[in-house]
Protein backbone atom coordinates (compact mmCIF):
# COMPACT_ATOMS: atom_id res chain seq x y z
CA UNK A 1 -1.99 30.06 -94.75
CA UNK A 2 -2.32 28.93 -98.29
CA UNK A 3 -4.93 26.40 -99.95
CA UNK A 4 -2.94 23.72 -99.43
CA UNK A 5 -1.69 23.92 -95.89
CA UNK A 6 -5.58 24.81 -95.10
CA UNK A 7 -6.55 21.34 -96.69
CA UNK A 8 -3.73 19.77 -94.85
CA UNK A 9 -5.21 20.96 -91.42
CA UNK A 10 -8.47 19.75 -92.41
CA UNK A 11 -7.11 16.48 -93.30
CA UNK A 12 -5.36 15.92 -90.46
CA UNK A 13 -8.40 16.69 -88.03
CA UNK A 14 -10.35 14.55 -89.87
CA UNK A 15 -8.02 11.50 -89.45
CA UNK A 16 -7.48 12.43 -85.52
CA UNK A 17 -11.10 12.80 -85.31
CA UNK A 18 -11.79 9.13 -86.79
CA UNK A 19 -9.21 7.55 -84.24
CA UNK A 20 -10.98 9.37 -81.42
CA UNK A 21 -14.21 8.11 -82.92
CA UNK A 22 -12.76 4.31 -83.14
CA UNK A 23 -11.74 4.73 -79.48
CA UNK A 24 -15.15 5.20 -78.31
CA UNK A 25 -16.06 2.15 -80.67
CA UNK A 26 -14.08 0.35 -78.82
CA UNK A 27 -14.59 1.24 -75.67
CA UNK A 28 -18.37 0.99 -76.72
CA UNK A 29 -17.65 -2.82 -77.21
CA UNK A 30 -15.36 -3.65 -74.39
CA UNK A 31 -18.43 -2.78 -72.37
CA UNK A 32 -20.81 -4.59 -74.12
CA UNK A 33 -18.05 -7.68 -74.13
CA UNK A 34 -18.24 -7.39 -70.63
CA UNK A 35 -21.59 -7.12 -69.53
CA UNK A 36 -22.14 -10.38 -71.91
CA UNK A 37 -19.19 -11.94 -69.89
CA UNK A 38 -21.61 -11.48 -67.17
CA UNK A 39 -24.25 -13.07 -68.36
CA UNK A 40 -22.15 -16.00 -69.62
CA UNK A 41 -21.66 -16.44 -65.84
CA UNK A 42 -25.20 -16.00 -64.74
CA UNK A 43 -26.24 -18.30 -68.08
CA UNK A 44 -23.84 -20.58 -66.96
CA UNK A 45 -24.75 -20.69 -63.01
CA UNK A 46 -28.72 -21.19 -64.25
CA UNK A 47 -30.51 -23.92 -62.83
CA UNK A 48 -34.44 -25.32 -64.31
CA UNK A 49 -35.20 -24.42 -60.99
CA UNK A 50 -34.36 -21.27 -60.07
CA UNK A 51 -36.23 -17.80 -60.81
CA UNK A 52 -33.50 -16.85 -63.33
CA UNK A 53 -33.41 -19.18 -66.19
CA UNK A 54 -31.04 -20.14 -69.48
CA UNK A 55 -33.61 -19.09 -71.41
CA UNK A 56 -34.24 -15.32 -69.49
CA UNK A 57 -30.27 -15.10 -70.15
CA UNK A 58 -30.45 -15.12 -73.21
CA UNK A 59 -32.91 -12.79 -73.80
CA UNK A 60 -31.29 -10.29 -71.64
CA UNK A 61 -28.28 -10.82 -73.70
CA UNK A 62 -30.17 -10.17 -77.12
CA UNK A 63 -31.88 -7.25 -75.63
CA UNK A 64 -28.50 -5.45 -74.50
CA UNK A 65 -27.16 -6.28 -77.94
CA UNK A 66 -29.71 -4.85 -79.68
CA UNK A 67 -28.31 -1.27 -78.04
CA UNK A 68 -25.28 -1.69 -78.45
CA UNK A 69 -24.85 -0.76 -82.45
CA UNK A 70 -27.23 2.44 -82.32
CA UNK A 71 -24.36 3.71 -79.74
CA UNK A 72 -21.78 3.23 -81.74
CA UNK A 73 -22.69 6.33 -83.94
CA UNK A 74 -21.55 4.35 -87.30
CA UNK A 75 -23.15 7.54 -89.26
CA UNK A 76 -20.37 9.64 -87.69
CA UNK A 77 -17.67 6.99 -88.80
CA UNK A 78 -19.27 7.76 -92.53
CA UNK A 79 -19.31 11.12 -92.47
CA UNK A 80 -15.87 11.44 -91.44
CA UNK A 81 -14.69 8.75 -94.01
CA UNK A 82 -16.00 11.26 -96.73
CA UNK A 83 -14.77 14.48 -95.08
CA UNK A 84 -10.83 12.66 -95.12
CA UNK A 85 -11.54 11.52 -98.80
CA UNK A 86 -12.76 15.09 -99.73
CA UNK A 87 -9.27 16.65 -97.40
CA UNK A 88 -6.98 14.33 -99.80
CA UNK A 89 -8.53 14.99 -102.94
CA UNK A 90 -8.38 18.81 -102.14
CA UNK A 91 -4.79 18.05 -101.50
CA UNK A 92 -4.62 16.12 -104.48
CA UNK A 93 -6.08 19.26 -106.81
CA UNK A 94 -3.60 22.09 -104.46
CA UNK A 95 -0.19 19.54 -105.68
């Protein structure tokens, strides 16, 4: 395998590794659209009178956004941004 096919390998892993990556993303945030969808509802349903109120909505919306961006492992999107940049300049340098 030469220098060049070697780079082309890694390049291409790199790039199917950052769709896989944007899947989960995804994913990541259909669920999160979802369970807010929920709480829309409940927000929605709320009455001054009852237990669960606007206001308790709200914060349980805030508080599952708040986990929602750690899990989305945006460090991994960078580092595999560089690792496709360094694969095409390799392949760049190998023409």
């Amino acid at each position: 395998m030469t220098n060049r096919d070697y780079n082309g390998l890694l390049l291409r892993e790199s790039i199917d590794r950052g769709q896989e990556q944007l899947t989960m993303i995804m994913e990541s945030l259909e669920r999160a659209r979802q369970d807010v969808s929920r709480y829309a509802e409940q927000y929605r349903l709320a009455r001054p009178e009852d237990r669960v109120k606007q206001e308790d909505v709200l914060a349980w919306v805030a508080n599952a956004l708040v986990g929602v961006l750690p899990n989305l492992r945006v460090d991994l999107l960078v580092t595999n941004a560089v690792r496709i940049a360094e694969a095409r300049a390799k392949l760049t340098v190998d023409s």
